[in-house]
PDB file of N, CA and C in Angstrom:
ATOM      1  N   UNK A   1      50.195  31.017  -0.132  1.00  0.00           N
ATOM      2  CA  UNK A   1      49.467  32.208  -0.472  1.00  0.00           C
ATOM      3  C   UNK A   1      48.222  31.814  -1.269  1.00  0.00           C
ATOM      4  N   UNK A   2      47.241  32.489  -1.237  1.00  0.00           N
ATOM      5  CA  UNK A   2      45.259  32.233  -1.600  1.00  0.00           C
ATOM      6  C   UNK A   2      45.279  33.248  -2.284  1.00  0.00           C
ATOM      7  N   UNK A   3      45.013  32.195  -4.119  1.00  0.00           N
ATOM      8  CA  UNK A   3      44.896  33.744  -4.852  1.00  0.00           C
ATOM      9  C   UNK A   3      43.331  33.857  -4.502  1.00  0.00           C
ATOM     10  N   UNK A   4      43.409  35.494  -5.164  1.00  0.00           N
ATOM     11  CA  UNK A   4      41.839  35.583  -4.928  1.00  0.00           C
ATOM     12  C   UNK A   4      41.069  35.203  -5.656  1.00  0.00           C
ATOM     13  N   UNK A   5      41.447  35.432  -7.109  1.00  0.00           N
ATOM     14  CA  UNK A   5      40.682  34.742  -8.468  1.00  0.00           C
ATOM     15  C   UNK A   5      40.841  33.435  -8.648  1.00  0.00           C
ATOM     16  N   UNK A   6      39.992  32.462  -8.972  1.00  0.00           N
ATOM     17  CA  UNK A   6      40.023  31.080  -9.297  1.00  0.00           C
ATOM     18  C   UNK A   6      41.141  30.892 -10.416  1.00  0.00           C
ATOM     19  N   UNK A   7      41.712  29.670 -11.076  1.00  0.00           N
ATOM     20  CA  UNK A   7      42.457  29.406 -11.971  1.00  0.00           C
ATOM     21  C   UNK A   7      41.560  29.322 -13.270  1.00  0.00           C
ATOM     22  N   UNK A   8      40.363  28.958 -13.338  1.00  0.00           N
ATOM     23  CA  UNK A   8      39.663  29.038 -14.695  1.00  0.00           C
ATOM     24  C   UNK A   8      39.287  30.396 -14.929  1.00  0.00           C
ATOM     25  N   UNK A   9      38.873  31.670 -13.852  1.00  0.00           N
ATOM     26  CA  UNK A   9      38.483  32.640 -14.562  1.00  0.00           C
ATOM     27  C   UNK A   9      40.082  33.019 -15.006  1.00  0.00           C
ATOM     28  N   UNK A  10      41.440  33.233 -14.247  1.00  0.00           N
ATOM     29  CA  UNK A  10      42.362  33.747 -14.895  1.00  0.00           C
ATOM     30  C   UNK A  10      42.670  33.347 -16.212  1.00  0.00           C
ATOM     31  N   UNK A  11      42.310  32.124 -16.232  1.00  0.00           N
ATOM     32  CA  UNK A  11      42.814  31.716 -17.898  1.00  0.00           C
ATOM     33  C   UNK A  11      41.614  32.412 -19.327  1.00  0.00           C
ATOM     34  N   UNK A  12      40.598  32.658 -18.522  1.00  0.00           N
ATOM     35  CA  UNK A  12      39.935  33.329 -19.851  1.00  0.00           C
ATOM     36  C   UNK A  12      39.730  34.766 -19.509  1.00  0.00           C
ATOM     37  N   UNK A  13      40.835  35.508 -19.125  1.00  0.00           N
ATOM     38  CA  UNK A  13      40.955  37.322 -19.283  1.00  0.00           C
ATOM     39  C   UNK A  13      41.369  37.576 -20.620  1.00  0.00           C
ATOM     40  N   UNK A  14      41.242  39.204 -20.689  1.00  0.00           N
ATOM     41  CA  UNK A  14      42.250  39.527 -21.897  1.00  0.00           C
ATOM     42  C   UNK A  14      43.450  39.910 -22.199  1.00  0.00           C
ATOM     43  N   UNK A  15      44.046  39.780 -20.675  1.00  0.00           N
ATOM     44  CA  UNK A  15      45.523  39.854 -20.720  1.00  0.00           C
ATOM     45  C   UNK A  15      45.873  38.340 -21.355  1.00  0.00           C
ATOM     46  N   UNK A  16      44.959  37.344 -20.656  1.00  0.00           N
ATOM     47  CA  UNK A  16      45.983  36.019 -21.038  1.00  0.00           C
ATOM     48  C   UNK A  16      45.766  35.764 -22.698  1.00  0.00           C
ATOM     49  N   UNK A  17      44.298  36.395 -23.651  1.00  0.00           N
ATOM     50  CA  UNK A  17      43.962  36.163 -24.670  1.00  0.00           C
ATOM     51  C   UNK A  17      45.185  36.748 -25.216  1.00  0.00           C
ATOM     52  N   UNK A  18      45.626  37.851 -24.713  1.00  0.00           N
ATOM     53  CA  UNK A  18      46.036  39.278 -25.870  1.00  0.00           C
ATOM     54  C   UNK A  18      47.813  38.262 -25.946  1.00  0.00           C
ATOM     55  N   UNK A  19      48.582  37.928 -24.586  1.00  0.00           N
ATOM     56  CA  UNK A  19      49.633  36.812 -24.366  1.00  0.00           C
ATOM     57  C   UNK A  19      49.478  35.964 -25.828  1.00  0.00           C
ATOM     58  N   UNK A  20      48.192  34.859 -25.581  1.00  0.00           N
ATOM     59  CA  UNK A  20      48.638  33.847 -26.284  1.00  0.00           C
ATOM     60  C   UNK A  20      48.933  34.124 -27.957  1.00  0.00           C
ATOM     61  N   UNK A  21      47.907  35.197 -29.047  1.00  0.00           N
ATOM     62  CA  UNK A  21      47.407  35.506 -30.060  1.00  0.00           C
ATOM     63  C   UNK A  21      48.115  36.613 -30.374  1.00  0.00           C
ATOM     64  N   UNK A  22      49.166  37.100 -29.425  1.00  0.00           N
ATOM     65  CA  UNK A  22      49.537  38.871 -30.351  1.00  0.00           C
ATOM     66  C   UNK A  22      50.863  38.552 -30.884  1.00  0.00           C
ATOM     67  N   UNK A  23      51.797  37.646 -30.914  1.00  0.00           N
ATOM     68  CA  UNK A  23      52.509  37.831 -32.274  1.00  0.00           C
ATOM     69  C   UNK A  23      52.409  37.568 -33.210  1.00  0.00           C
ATOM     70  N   UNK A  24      51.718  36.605 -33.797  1.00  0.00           N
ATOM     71  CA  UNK A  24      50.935  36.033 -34.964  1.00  0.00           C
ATOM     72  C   UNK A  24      50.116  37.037 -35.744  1.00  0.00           C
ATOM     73  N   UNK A  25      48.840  37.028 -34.674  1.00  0.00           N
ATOM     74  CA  UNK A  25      47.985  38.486 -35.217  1.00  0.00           C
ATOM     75  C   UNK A  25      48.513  39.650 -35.527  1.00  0.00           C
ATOM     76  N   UNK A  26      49.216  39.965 -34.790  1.00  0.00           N
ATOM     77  CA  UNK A  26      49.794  41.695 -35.134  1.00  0.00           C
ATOM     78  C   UNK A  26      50.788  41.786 -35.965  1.00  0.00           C
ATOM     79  N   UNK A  27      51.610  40.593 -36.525  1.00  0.00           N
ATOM     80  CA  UNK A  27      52.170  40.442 -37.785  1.00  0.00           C
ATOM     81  C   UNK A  27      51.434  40.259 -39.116  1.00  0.00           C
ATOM     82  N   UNK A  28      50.241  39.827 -38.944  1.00  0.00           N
ATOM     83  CA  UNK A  28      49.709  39.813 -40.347  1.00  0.00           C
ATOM     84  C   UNK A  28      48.953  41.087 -40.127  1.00  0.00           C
ATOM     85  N   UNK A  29      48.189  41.681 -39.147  1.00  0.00           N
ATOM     86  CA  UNK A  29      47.628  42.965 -38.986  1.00  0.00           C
ATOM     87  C   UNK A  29      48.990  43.983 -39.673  1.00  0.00           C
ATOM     88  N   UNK A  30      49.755  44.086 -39.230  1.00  0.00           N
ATOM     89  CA  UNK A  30      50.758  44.984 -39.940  1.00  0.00           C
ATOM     90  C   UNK A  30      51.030  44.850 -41.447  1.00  0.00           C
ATOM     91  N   UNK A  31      51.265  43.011 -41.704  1.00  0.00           N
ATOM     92  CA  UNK A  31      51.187  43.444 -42.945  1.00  0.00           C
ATOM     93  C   UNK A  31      50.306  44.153 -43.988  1.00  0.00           C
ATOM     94  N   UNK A  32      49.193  43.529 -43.435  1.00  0.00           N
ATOM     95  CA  UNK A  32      47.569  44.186 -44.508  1.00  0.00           C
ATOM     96  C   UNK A  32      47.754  45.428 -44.526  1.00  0.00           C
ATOM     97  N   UNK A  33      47.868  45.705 -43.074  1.00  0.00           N
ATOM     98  CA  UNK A  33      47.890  47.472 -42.951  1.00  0.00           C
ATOM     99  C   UNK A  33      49.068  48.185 -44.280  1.00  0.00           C
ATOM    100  N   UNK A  34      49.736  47.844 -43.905  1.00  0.00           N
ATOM    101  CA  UNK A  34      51.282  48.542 -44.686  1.00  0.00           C
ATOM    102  C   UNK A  34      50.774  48.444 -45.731  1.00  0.00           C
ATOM    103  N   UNK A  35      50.748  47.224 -46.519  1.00  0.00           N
ATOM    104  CA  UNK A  35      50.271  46.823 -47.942  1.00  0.00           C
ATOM    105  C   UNK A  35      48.960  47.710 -48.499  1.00  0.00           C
ATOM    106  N   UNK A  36      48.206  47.985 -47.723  1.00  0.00           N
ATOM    107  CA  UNK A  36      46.907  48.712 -48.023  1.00  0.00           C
ATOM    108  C   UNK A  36      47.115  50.640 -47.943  1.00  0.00           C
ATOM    109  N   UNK A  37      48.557  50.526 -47.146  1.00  0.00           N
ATOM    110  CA  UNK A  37      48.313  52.300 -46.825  1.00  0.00           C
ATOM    111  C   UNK A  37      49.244  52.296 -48.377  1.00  0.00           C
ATOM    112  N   UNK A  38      50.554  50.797 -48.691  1.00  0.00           N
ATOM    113  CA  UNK A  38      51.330  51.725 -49.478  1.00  0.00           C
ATOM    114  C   UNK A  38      50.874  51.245 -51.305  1.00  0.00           C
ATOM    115  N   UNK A  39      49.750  50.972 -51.030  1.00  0.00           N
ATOM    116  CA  UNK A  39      48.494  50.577 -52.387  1.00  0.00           C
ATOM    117  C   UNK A  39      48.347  51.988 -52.523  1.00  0.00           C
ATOM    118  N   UNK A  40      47.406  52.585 -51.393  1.00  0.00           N
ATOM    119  CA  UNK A  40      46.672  53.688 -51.318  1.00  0.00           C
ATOM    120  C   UNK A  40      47.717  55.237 -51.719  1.00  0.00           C
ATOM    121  N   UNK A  41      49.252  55.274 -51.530  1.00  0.00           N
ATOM    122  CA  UNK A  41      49.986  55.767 -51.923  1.00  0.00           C
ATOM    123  C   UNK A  41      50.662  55.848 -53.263  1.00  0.00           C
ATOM    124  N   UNK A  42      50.829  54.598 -53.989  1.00  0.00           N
ATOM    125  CA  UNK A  42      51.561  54.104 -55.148  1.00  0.00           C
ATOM    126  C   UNK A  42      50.168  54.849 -56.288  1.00  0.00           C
ATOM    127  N   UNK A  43      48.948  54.913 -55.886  1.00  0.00           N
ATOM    128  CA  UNK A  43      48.047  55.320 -56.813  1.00  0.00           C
ATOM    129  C   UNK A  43      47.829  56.904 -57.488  1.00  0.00           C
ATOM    130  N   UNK A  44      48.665  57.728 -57.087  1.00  0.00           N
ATOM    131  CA  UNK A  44      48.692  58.706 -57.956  1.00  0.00           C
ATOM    132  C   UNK A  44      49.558  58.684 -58.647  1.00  0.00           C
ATOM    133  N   UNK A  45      50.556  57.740 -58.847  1.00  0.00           N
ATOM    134  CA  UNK A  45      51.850  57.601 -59.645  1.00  0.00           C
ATOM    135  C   UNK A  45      51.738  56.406 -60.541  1.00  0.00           C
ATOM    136  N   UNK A  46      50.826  56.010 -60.267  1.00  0.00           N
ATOM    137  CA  UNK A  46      50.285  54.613 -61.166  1.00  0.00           C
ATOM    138  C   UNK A  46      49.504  55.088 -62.831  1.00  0.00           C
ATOM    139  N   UNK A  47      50.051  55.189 -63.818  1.00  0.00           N
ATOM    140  CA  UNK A  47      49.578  55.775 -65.128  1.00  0.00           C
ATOM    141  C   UNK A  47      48.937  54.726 -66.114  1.00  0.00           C
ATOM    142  N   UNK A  48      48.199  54.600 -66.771  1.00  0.00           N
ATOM    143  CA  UNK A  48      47.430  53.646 -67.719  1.00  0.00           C
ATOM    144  C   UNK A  48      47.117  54.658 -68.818  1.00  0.00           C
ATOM    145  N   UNK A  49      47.456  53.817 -69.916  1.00  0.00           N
ATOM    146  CA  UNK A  49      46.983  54.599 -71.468  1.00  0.00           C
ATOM    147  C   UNK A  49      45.638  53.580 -71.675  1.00  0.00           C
ATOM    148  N   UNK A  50      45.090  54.116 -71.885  1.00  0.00           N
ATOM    149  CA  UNK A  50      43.516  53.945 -72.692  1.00  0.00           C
ATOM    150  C   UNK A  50      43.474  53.903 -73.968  1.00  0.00           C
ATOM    151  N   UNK A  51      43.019  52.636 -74.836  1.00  0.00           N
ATOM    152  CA  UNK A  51      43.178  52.925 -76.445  1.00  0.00           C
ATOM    153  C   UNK A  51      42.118  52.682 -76.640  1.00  0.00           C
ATOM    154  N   UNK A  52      41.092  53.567 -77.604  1.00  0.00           N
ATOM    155  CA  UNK A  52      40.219  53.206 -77.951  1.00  0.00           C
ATOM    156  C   UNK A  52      39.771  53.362 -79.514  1.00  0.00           C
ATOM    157  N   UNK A  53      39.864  52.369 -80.682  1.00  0.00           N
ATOM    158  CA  UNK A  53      39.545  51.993 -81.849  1.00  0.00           C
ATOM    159  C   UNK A  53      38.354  52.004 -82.351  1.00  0.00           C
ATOM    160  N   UNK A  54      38.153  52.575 -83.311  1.00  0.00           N
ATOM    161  CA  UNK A  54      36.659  52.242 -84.058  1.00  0.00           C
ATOM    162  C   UNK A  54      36.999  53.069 -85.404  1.00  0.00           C
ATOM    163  N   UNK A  55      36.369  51.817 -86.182  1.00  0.00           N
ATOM    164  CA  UNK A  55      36.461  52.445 -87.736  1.00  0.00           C
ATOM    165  C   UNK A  55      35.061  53.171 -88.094  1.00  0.00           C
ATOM    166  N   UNK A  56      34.951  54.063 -89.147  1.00  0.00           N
ATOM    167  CA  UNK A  56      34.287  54.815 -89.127  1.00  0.00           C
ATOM    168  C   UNK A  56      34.595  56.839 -88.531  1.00  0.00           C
ATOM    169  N   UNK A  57      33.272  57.380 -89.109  1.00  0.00           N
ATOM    170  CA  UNK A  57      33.648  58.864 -89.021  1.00  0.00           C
ATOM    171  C   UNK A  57      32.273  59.456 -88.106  1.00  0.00           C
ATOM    172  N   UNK A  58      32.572  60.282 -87.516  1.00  0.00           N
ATOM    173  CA  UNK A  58      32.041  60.656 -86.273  1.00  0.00           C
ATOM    174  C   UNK A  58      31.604  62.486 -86.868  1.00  0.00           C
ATOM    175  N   UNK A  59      30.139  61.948 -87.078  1.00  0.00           N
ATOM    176  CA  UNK A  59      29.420  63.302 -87.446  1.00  0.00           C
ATOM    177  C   UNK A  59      28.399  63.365 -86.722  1.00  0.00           C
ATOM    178  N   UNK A  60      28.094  64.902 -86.387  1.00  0.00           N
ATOM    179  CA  UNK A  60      27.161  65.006 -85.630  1.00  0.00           C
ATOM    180  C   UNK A  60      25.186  64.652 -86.031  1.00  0.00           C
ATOM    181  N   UNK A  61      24.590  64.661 -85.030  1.00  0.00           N
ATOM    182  CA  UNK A  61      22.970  64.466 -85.214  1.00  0.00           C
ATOM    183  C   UNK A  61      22.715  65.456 -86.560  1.00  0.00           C
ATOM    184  N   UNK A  62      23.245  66.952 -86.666  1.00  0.00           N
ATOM    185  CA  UNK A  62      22.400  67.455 -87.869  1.00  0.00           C
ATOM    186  C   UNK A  62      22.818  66.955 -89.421  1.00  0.00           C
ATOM    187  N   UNK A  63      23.859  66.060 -89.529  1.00  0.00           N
ATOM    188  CA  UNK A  63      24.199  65.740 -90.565  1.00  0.00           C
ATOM    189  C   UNK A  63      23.773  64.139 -91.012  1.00  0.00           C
ATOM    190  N   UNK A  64      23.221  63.735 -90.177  1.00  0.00           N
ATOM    191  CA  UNK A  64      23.059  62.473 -90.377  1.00  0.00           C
ATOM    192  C   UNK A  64      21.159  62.641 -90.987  1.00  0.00           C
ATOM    193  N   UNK A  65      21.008  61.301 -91.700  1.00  0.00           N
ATOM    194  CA  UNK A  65      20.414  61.206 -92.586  1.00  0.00           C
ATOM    195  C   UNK A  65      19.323  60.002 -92.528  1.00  0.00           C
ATOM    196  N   UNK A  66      18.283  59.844 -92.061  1.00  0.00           N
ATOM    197  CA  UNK A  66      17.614  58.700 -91.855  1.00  0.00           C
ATOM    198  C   UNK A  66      16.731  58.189 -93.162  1.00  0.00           C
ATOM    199  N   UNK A  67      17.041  56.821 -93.434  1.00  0.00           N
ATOM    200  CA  UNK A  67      15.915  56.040 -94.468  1.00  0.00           C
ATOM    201  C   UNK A  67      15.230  55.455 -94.250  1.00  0.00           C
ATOM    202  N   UNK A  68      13.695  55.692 -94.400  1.00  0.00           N
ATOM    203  CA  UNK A  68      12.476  54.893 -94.278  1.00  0.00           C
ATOM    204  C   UNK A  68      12.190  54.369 -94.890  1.00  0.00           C
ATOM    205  N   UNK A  69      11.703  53.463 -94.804  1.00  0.00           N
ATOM    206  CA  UNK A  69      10.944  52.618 -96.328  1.00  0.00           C
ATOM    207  C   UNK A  69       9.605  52.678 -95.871  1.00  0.00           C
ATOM    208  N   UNK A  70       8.732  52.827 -97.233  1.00  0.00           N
ATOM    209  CA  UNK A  70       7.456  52.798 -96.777  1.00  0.00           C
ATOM    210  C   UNK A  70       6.718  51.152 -96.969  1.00  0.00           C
ATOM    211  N   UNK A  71       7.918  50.350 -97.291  1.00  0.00           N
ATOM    212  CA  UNK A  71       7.434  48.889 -97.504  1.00  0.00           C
ATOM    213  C   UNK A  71       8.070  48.719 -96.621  1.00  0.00           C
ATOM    214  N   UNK A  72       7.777  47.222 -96.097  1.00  0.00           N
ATOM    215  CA  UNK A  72       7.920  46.480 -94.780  1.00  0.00           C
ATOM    216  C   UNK A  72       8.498  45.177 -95.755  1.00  0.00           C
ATOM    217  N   UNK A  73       9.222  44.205 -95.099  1.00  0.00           N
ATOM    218  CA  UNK A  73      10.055  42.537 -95.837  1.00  0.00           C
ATOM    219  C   UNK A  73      11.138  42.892 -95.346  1.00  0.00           C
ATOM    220  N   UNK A  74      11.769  41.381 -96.145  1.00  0.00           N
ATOM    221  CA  UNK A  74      13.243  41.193 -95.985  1.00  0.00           C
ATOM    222  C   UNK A  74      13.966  41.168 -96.860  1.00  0.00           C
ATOM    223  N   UNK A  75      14.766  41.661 -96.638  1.00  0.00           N
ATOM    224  CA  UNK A  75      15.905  42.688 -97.878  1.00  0.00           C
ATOM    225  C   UNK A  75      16.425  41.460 -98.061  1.00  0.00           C
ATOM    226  N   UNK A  76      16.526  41.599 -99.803  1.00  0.00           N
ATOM    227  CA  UNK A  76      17.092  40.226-100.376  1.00  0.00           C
ATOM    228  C   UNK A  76      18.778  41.020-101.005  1.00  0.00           C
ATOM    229  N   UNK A  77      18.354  42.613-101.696  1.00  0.00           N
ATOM    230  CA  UNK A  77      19.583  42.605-102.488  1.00  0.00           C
ATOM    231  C   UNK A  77      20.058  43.928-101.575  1.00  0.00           C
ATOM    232  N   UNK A  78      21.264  44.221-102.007  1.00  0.00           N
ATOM    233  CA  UNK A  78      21.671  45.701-101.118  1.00  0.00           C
ATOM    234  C   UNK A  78      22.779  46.373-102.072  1.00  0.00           C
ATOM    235  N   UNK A  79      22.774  47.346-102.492  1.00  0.00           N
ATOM    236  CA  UNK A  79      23.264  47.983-103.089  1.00  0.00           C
ATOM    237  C   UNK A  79      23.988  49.243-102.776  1.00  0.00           C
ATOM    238  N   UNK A  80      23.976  49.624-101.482  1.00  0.00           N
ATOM    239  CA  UNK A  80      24.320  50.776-100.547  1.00  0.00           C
ATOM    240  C   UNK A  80      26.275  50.582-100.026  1.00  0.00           C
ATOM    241  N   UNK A  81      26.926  51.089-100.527  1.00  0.00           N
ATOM    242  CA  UNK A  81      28.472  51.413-100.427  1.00  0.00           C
ATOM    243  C   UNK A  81      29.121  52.559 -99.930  1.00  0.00           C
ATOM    244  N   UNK A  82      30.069  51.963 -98.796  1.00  0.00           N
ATOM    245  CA  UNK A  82      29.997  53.486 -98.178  1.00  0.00           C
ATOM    246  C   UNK A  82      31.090  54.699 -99.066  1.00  0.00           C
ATOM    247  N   UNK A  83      30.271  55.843 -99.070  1.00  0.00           N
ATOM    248  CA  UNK A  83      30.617  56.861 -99.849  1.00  0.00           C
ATOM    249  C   UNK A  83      30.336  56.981-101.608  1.00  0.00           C
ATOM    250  N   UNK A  84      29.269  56.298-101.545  1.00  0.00           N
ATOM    251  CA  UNK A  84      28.556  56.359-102.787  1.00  0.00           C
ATOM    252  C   UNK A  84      27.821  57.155-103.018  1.00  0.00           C
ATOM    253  N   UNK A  85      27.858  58.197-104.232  1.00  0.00           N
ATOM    254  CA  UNK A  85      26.820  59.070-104.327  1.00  0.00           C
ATOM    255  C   UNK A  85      25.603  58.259-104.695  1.00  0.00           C
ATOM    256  N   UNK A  86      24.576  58.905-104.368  1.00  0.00           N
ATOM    257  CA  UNK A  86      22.782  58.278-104.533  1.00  0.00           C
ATOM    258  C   UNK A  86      22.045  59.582-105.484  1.00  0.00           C
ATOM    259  N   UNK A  87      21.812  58.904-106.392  1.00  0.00           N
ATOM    260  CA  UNK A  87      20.899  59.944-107.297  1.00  0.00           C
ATOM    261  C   UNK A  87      19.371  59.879-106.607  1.00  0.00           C
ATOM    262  N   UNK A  88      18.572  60.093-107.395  1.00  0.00           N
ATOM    263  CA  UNK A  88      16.965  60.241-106.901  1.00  0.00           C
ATOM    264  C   UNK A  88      16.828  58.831-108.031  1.00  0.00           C
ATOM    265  N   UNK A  89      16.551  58.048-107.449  1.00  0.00           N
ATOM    266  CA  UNK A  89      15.738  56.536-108.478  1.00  0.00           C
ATOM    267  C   UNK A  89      16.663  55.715-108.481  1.00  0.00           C
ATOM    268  N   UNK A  90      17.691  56.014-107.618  1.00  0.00           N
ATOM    269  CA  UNK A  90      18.727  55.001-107.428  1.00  0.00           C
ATOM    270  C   UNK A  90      17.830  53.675-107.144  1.00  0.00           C
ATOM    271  N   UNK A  91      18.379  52.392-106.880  1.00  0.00           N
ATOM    272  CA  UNK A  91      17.908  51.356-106.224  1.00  0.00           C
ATOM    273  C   UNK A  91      18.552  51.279-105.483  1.00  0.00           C
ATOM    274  N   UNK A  92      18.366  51.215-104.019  1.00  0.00           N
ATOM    275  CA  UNK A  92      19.453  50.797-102.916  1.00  0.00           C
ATOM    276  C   UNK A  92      19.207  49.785-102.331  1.00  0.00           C
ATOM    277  N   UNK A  93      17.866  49.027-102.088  1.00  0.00           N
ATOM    278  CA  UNK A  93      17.939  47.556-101.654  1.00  0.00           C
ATOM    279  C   UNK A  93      16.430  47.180-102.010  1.00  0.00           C
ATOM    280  N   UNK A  94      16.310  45.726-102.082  1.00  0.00           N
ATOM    281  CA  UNK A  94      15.735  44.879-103.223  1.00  0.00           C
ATOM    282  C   UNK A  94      14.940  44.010-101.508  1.00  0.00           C
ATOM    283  N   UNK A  95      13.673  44.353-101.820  1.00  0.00           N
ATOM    284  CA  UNK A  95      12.619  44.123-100.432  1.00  0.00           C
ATOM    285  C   UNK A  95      11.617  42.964-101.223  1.00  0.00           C
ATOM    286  N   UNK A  96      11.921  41.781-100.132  1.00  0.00           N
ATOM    287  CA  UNK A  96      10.997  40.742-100.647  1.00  0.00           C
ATOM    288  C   UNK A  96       9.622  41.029 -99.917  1.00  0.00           C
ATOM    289  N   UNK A  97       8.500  41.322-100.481  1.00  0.00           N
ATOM    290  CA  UNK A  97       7.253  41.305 -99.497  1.00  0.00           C
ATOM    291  C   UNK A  97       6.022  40.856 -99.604  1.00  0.00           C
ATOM    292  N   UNK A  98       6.947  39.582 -99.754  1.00  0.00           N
ATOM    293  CA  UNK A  98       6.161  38.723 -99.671  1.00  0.00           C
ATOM    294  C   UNK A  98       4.119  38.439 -98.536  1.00  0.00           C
ATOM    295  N   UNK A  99       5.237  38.615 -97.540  1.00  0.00           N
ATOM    296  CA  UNK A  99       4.496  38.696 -96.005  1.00  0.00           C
ATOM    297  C   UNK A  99       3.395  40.059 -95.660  1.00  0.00           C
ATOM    298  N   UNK A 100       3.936  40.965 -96.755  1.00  0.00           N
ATOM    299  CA  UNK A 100       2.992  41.873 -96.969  1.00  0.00           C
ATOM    300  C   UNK A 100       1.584  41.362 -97.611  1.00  0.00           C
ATOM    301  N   UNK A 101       2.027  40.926 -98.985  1.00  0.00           N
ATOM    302  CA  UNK A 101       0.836  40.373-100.065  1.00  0.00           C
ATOM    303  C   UNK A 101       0.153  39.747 -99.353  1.00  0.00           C
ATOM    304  N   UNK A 102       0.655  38.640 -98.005  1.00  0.00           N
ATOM    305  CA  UNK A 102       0.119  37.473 -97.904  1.00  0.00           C
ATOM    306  C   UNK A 102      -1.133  38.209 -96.604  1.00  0.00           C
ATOM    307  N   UNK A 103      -0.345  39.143 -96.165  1.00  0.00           N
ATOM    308  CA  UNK A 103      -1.187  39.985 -94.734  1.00  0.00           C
ATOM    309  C   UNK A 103      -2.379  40.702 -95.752  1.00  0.00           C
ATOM    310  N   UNK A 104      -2.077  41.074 -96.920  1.00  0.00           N
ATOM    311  CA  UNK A 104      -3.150  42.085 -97.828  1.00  0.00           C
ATOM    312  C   UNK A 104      -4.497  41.130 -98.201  1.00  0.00           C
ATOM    313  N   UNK A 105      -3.835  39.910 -98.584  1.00  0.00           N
ATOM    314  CA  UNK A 105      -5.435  38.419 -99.052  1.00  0.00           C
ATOM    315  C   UNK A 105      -5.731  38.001 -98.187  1.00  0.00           C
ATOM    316  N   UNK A 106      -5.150  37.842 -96.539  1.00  0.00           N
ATOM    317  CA  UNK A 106      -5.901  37.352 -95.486  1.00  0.00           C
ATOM    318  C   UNK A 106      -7.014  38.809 -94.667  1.00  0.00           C
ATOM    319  N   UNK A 107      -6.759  39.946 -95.257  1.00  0.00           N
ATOM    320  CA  UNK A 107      -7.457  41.074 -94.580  1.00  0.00           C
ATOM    321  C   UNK A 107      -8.458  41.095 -95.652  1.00  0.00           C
ATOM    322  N   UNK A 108      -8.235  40.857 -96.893  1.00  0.00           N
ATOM    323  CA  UNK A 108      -9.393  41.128 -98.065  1.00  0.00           C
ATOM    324  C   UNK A 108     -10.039  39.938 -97.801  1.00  0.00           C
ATOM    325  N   UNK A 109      -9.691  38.685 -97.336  1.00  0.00           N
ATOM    326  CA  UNK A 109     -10.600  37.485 -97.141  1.00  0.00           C
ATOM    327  C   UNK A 109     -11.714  37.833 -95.814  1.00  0.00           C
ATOM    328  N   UNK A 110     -11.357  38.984 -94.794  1.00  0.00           N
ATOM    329  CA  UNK A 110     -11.753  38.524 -93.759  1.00  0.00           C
ATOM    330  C   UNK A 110     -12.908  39.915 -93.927  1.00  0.00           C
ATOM    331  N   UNK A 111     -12.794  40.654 -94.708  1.00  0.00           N
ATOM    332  CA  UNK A 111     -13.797  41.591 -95.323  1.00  0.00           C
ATOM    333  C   UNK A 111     -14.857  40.805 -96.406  1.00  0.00           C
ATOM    334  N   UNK A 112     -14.396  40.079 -96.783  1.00  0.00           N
ATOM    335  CA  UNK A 112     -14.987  39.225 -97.458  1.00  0.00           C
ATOM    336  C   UNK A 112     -16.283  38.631 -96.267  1.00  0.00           C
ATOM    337  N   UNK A 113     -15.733  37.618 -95.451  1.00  0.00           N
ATOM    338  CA  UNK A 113     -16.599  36.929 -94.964  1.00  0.00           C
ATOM    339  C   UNK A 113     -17.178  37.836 -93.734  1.00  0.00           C
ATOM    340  N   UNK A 114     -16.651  39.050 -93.192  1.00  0.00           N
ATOM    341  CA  UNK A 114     -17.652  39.971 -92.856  1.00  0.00           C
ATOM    342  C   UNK A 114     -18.421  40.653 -93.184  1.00  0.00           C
ATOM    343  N   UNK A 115     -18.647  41.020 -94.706  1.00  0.00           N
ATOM    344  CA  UNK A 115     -19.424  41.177 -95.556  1.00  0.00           C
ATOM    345  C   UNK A 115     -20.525  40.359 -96.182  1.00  0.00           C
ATOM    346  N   UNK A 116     -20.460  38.836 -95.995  1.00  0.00           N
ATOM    347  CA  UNK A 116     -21.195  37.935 -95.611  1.00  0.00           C
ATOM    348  C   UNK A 116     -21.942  38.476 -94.610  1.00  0.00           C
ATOM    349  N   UNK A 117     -21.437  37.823 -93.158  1.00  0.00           N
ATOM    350  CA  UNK A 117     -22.252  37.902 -92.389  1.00  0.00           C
ATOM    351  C   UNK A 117     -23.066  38.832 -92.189  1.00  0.00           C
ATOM    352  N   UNK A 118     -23.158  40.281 -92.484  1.00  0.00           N
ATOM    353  CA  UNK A 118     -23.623  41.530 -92.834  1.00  0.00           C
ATOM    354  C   UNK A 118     -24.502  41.292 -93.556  1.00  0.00           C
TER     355      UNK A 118
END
C-alpha cells in the first residue's frame, strides 16, 4: 500500500507534536493552572494585621506653630524640651553667625572698592 503523504511531512504534523509533548506539558499546565485559580480563591480569606508605631501626638495644621529666626548660622546650643512652657525672652537656641559677619565685611569691602572706582 502507497501512502499518500511522505514520511518526513507526517512526522512534523500536530497530531504527531501534540502525541509526543502532551503528558508532560499538560501536567505542569494543570498544575500552574490549579495553583493560580486556588491562590486567586484562598485571597479573600487570607487576613493581615497592619501595625503601625510612631511616637509623638497628632494635631492638626491650625494648631501647629511655626519658628522663624530672623538670623541665619548654626545652632550651637538648644534649649527647646518637649512640653515646655516658653515665656516671651525665653532663649531657645544659641545661633553661631559667624558666616553672617563674615558675608556683612565682604559686602562692606566690595562697596568700598565700588565706591573707589566711582
Amino acid at each position: 500500500m502507497s501512502q499518500i503523504f511522505p514520511k518526513e511531512i507526517l512526522e512534523n504534523t500536530i497530531e504527531v507534536h501534540l502525541f509526543k509533548h502532551k503528558i508532560r506539558t499538560q501536567i505542569i499546565y494543570s498544575v500552574v493552572l490549579i495553583s493560580f485559580i486556588g491562590a486567586l480563591i484562598a485571597l479573600p480569606f487570607i487576613y493581615l494585621d497592619v501595625y503601625t508605631t510612631s511616637k509623638g501626638i497628632i494635631k492638626p495644621k491650625t494648631e501647629r506653630v511655626n519658628i522663624i529666626s530672623l538670623y541665619s548660622g548654626k545652632v550651637i546650643g538648644n534649649f527647646l524640651k518637649e512640653n515646655k512652657y516658653v515665656k516671651r525672652g525665653d532663649t531657645l537656641l544659641i545661633i553661631d553667625n559667624k558666616i553672617v559677619k563674615q558675608k556683612i565685611q565682604l559686602l562692606r569691602k566690595k562697596i568700598e572698592e565700588t565706591q573707589n572706582y566711582i
